[in-house]
Protein backbone atom coordinates (compact mmCIF):
# COMPACT_ATOMS: atom_id res chain seq x y z
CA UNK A 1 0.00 0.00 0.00
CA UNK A 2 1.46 3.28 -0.68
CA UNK A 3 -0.05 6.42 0.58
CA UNK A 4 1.54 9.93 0.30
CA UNK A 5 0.29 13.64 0.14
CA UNK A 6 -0.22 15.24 -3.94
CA UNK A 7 2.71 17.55 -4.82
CA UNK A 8 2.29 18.86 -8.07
CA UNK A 9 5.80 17.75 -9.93
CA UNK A 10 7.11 15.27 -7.12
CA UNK A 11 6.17 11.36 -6.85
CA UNK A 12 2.87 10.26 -7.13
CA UNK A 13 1.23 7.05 -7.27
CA UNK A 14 1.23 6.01 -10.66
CA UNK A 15 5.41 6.79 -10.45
CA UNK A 16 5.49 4.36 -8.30
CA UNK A 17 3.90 1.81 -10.67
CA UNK A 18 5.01 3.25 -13.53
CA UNK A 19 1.15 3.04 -15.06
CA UNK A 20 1.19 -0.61 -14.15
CA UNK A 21 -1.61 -2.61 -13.06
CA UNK A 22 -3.08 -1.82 -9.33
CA UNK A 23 -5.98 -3.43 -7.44
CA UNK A 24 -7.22 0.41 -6.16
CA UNK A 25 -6.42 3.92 -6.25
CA UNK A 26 -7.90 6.70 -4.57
CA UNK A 27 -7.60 9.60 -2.51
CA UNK A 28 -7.93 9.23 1.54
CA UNK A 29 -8.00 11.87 4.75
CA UNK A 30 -6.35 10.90 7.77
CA UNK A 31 -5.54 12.97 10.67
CA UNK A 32 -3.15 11.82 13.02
CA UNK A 33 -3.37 8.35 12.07
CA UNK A 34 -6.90 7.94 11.85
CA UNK A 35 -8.80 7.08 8.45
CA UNK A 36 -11.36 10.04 8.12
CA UNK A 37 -12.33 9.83 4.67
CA UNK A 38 -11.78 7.92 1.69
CA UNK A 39 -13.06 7.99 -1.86
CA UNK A 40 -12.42 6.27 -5.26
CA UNK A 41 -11.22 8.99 -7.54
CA UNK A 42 -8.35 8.66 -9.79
CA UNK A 43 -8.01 10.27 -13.14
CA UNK A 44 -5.46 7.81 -13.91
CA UNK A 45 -6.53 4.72 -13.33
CA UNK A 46 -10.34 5.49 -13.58
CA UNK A 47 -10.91 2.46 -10.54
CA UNK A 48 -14.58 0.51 -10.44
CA UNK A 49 -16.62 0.23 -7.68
CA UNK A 50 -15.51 -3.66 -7.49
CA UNK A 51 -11.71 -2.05 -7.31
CA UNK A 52 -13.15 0.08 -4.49
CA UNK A 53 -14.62 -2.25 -2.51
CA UNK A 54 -11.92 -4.65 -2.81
CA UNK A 55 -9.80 -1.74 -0.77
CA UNK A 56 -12.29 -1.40 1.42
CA UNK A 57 -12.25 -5.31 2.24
CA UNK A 58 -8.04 -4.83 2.40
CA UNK A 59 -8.73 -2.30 5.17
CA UNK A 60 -11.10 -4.61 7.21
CA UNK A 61 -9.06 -7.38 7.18
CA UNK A 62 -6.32 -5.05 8.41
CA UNK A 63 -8.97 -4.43 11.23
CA UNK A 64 -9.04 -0.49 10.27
CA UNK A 65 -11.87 0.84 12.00
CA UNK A 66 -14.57 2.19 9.39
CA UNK A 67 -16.99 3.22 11.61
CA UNK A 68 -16.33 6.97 11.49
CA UNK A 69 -14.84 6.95 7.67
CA UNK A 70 -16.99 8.73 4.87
């Protein structure tokens, strides 16, 4: 999983894949260390809803708590 704040002209995600295949992208908000939003958006990759809620499953069975996420 690789997670890191948008600079415009440093690293970003698809860098680190260099356009390669990925099972979800998206943008998150987290304050100090806790997951308060999350949403599939990419205009990259262009992820699915399946993509999305195969990241959401990830996160679950990585016992993330989702109660407060939107």
């Amino acid at each position: 999983m690789h997670v890191a704040e948008k600079k415009k002209g440093k690293f970003q995600h698809w860098s680190f894949l260099a356009g390669g295949a990925t099972t979800a992208v998206g943008r998150l908000v987290a304050h100090e260390g806790v997951l308060e939003a999350i949403w599939p958006y990419s205009g990259h990759y262009h992820p699915t809803e399946e993509n999305f809620m195969e990241f959401i499953s990830f996160l679950e069975e990585h016992h993330v708590d989702l109660t407060n996420v939107k």
